[in-house]
PDB file of N, CA and C in Angstrom:
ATOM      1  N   UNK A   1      -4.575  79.010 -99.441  1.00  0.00           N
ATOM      2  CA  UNK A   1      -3.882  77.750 -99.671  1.00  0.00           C
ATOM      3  C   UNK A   1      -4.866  76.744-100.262  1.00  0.00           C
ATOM      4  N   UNK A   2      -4.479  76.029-101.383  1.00  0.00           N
ATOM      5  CA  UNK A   2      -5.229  74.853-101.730  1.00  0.00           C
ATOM      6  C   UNK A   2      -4.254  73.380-101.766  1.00  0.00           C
ATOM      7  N   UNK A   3      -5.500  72.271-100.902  1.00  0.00           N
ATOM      8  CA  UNK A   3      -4.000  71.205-101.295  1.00  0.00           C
ATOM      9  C   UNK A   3      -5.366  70.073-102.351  1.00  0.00           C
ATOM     10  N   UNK A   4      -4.763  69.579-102.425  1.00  0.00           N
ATOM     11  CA  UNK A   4      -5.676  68.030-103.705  1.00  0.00           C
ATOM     12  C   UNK A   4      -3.975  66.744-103.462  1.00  0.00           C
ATOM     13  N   UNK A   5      -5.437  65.979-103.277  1.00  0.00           N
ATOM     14  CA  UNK A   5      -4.420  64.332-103.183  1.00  0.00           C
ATOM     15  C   UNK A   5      -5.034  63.585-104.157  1.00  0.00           C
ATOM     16  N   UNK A   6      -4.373  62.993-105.624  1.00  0.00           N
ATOM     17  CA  UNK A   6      -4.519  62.046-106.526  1.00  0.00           C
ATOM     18  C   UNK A   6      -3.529  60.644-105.967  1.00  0.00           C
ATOM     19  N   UNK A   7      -4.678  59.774-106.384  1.00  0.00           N
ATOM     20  CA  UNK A   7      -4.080  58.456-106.889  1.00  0.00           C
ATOM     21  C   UNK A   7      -4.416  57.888-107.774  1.00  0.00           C
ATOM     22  N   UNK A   8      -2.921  57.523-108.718  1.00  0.00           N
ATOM     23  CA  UNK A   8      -2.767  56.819-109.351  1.00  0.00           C
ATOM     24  C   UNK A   8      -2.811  55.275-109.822  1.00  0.00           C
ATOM     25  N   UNK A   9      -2.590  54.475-110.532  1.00  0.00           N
ATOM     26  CA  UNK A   9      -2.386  53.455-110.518  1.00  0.00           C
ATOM     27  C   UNK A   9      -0.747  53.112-110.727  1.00  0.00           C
ATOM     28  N   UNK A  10       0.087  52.462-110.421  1.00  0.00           N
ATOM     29  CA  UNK A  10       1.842  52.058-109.934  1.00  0.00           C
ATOM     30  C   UNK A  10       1.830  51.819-111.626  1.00  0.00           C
ATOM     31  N   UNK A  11       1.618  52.428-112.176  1.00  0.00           N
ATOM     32  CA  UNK A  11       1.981  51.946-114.343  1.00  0.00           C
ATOM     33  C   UNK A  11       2.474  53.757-114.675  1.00  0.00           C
ATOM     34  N   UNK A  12       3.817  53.362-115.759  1.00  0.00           N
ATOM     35  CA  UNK A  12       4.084  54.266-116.754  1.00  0.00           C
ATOM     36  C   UNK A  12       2.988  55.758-116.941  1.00  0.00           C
ATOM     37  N   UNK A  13       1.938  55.086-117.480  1.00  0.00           N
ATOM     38  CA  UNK A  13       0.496  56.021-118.011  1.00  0.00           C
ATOM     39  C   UNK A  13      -0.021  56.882-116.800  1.00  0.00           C
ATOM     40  N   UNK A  14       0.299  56.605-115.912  1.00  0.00           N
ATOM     41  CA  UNK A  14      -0.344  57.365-114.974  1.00  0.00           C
ATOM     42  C   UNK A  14       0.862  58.705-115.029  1.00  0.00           C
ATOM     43  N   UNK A  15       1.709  59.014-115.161  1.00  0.00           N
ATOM     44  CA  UNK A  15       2.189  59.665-115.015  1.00  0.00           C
ATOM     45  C   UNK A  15       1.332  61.257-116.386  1.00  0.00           C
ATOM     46  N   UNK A  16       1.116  60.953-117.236  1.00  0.00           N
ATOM     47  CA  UNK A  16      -0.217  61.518-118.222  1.00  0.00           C
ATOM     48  C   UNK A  16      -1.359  61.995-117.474  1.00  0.00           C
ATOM     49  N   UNK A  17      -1.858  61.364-116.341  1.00  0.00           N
ATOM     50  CA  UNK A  17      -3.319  61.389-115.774  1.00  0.00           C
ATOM     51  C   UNK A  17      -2.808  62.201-114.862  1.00  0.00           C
ATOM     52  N   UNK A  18      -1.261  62.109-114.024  1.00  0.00           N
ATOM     53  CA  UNK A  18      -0.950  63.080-112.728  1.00  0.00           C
ATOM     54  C   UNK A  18      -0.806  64.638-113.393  1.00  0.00           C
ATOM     55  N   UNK A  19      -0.192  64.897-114.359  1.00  0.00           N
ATOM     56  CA  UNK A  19       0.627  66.127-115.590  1.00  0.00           C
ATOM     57  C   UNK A  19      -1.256  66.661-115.388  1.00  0.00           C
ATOM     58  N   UNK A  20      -2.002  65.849-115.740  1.00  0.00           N
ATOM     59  CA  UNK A  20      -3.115  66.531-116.608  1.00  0.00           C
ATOM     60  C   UNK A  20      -4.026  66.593-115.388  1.00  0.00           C
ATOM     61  N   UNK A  21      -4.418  66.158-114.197  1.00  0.00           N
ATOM     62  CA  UNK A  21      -5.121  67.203-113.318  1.00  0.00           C
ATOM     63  C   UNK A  21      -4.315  67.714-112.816  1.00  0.00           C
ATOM     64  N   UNK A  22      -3.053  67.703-112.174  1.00  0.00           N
ATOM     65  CA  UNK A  22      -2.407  69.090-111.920  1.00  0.00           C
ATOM     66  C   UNK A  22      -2.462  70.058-112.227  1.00  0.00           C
ATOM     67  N   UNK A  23      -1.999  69.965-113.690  1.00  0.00           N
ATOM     68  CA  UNK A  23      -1.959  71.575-114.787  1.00  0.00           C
ATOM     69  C   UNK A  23      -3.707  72.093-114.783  1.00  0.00           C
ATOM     70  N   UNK A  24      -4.766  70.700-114.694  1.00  0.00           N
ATOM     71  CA  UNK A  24      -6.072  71.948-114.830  1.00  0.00           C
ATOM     72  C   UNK A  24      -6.236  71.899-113.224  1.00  0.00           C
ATOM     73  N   UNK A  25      -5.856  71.733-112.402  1.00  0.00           N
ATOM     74  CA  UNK A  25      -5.879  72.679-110.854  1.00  0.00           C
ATOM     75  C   UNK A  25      -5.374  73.400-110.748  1.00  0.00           C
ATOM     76  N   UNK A  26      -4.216  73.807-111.498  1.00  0.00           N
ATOM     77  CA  UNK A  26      -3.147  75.026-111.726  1.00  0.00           C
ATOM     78  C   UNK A  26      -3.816  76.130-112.203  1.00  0.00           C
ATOM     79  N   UNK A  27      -4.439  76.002-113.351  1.00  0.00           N
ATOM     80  CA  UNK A  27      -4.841  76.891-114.224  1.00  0.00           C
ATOM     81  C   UNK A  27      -6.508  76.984-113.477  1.00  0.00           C
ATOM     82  N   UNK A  28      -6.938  76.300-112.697  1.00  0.00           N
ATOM     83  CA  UNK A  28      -8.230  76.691-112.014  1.00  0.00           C
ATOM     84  C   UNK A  28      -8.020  78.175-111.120  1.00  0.00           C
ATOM     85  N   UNK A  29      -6.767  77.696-110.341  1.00  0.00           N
ATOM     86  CA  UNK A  29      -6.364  78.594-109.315  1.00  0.00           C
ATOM     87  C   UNK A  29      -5.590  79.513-109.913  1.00  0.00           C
ATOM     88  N   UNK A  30      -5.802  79.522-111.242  1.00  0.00           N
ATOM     89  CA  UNK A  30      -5.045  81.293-111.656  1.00  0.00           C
ATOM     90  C   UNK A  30      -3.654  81.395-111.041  1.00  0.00           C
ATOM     91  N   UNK A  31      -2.748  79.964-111.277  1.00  0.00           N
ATOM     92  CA  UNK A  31      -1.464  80.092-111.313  1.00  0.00           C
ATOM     93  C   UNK A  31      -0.450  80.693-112.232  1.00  0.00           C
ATOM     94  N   UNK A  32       0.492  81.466-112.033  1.00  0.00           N
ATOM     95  CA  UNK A  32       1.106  81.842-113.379  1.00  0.00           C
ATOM     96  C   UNK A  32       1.776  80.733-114.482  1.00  0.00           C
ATOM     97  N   UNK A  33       1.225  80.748-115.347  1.00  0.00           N
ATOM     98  CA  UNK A  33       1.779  80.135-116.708  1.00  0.00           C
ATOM     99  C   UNK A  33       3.428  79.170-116.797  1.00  0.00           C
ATOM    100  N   UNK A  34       4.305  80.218-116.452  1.00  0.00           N
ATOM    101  CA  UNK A  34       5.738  79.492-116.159  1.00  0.00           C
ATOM    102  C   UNK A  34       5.391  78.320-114.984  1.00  0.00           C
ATOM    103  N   UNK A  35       5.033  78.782-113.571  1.00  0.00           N
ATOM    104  CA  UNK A  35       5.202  77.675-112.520  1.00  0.00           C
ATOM    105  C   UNK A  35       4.222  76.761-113.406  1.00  0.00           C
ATOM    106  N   UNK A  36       3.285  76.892-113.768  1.00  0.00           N
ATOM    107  CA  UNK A  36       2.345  75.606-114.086  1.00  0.00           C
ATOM    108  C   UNK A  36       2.797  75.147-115.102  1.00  0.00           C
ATOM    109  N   UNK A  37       3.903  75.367-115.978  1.00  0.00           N
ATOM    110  CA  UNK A  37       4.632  74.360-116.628  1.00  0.00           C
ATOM    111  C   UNK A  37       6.029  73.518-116.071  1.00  0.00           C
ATOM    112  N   UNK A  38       6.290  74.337-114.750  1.00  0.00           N
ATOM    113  CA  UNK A  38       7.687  73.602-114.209  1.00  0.00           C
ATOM    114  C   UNK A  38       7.146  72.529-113.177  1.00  0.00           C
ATOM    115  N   UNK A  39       6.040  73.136-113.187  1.00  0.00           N
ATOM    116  CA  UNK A  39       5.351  72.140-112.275  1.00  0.00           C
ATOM    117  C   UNK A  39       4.709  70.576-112.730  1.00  0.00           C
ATOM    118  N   UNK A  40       4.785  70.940-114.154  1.00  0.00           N
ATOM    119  CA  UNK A  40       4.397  69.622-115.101  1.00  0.00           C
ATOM    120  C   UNK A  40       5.245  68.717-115.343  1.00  0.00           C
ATOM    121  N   UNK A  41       6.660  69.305-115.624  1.00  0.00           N
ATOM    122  CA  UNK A  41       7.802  68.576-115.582  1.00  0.00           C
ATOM    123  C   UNK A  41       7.956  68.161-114.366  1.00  0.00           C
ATOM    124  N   UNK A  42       8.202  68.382-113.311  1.00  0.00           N
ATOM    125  CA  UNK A  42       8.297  68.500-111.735  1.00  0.00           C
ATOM    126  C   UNK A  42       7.910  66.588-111.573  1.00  0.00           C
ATOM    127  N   UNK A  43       5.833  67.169-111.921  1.00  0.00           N
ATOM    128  CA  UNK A  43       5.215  65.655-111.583  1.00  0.00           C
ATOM    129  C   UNK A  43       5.305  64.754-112.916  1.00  0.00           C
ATOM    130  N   UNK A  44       5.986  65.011-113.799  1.00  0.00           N
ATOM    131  CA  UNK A  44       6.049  64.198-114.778  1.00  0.00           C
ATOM    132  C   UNK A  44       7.606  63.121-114.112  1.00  0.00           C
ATOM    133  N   UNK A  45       8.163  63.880-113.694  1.00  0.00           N
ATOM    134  CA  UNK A  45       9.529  63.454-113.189  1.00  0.00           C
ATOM    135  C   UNK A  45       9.012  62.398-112.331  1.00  0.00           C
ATOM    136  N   UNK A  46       8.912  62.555-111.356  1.00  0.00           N
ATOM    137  CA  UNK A  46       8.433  62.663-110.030  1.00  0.00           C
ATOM    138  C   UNK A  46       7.398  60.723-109.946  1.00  0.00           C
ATOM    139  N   UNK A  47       6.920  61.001-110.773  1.00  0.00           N
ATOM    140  CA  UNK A  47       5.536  60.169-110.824  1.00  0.00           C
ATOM    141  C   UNK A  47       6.739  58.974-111.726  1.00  0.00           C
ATOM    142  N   UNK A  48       7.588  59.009-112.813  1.00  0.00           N
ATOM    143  CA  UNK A  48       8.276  58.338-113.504  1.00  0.00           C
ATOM    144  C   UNK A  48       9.059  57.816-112.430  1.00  0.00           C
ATOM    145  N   UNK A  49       9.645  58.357-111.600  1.00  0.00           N
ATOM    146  CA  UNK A  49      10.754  57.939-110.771  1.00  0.00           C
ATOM    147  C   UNK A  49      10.084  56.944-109.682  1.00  0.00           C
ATOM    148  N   UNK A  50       8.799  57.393-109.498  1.00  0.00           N
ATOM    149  CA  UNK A  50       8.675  56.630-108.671  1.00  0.00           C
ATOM    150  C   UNK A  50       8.028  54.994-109.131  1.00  0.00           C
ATOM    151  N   UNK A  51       7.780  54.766-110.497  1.00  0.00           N
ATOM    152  CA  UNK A  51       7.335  53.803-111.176  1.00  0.00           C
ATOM    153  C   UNK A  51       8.414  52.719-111.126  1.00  0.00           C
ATOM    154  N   UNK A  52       9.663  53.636-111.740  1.00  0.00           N
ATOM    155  CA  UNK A  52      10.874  52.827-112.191  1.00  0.00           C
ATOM    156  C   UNK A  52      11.857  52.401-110.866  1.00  0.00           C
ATOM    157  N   UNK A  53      11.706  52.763-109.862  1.00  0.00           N
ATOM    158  CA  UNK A  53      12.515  52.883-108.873  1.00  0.00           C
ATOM    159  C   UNK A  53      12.132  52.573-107.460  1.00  0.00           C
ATOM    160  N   UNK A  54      10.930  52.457-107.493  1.00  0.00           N
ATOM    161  CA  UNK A  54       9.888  52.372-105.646  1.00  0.00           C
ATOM    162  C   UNK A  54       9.006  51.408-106.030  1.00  0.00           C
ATOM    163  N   UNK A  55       8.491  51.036-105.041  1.00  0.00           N
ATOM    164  CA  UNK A  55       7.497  49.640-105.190  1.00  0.00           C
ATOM    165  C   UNK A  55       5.805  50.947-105.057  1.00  0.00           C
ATOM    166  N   UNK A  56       4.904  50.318-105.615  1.00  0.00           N
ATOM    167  CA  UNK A  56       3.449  51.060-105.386  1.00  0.00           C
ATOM    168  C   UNK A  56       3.222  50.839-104.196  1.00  0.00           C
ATOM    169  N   UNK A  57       2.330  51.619-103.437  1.00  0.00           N
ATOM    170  CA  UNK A  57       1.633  52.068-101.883  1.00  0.00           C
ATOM    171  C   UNK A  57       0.734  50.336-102.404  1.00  0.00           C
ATOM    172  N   UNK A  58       0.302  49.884-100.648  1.00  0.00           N
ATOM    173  CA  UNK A  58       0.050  48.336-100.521  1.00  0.00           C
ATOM    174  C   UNK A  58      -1.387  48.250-101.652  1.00  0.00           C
ATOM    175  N   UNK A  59      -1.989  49.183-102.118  1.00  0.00           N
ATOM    176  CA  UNK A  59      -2.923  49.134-102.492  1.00  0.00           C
ATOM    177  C   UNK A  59      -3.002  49.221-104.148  1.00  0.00           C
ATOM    178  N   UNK A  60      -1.610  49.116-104.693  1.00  0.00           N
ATOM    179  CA  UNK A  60      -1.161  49.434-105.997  1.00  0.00           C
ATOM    180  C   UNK A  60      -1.190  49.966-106.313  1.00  0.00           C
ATOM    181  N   UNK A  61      -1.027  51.672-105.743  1.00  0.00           N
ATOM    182  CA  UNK A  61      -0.842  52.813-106.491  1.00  0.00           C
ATOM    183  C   UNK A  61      -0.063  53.482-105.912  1.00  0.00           C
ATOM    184  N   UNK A  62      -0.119  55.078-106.678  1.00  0.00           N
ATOM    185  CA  UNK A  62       0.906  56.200-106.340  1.00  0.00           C
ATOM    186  C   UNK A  62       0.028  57.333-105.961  1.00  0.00           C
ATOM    187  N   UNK A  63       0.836  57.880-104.656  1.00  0.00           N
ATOM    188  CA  UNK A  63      -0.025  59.285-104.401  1.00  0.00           C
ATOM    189  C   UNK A  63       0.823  60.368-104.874  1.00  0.00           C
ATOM    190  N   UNK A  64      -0.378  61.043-105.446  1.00  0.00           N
ATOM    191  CA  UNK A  64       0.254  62.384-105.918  1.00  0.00           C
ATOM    192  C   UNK A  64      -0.441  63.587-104.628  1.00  0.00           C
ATOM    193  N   UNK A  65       0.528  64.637-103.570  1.00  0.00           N
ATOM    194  CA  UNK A  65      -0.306  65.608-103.497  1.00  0.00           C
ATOM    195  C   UNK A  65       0.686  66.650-103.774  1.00  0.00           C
ATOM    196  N   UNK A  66      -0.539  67.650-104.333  1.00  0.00           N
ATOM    197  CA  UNK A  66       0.200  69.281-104.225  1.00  0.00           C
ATOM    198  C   UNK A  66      -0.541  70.230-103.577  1.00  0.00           C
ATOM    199  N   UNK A  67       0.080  71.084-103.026  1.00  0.00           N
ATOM    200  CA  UNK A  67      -0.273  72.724-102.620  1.00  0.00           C
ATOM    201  C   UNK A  67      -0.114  74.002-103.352  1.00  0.00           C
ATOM    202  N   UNK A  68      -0.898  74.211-103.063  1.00  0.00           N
ATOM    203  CA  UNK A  68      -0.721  75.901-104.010  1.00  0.00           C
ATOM    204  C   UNK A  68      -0.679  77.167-102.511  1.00  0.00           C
ATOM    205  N   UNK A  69       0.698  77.636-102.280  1.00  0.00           N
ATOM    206  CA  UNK A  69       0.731  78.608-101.232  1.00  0.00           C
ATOM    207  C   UNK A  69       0.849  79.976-102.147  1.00  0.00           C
ATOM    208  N   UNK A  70       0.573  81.080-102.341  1.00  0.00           N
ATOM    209  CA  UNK A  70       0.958  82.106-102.528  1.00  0.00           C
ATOM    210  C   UNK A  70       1.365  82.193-103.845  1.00  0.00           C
ATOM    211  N   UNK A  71       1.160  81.276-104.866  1.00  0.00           N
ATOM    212  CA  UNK A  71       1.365  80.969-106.201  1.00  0.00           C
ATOM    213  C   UNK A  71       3.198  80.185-105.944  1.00  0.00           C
ATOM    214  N   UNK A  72       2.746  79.628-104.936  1.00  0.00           N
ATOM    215  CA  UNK A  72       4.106  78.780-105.201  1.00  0.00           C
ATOM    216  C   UNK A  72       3.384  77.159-105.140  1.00  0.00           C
ATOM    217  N   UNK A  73       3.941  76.249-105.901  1.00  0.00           N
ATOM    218  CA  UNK A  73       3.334  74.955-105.879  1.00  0.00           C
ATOM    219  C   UNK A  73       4.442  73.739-105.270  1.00  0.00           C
ATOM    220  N   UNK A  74       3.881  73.152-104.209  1.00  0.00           N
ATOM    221  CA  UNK A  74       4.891  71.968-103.556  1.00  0.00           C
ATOM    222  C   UNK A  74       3.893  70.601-104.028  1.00  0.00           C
ATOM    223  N   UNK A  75       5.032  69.841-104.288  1.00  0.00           N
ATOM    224  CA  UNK A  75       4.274  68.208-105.405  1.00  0.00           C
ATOM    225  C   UNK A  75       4.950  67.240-104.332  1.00  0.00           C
ATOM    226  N   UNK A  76       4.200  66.239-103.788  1.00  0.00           N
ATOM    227  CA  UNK A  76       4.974  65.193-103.328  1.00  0.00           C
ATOM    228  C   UNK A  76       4.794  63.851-103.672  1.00  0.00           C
ATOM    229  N   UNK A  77       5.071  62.991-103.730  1.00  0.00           N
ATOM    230  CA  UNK A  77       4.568  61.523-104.684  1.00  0.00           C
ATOM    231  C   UNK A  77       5.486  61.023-103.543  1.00  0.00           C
ATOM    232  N   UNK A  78       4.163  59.706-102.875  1.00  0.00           N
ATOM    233  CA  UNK A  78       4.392  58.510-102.522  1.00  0.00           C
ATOM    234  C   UNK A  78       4.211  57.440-103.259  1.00  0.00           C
TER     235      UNK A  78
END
């Protein structure tokens, strides 16, 4: 199992910075190709929704974490 916690800054652009260390922690851990692209959309979603729709954590940002179990990947954004 591997987990990694990013934060962001509560802006549009960060959602670019979450896509792009995800996918190279993906591809570190020798994930297969398909999940590490559904998984891009996933936090591309994910990270947008929470810009346009949620207020930022008290500190002005967004947490990104994911897990890698068994080549399955779980994304959660506060």
């Amino acid at each position: 199992m591997s987990a990694q916690t990013l934060r962001v800054p509560w802006k549009q652009s960060s959602g670019r910075e979450a896509r792009r260390a995800l996918v190279a922690s993906l591809r570190d851990l020798d994930v297969d190709a398909i999940v590490v692209g559904e998984a891009e959309i996933v936090i591309s979603e994910l990270v947008g929704n929470a810009v346009r729709h949620a207020r930022p954590l008290p500190d002005g940002t967004i947490r990104v974490n994911w897990t890698v179990r068994a080549g399955v990947v779980e994304v959660e954004v506060t």
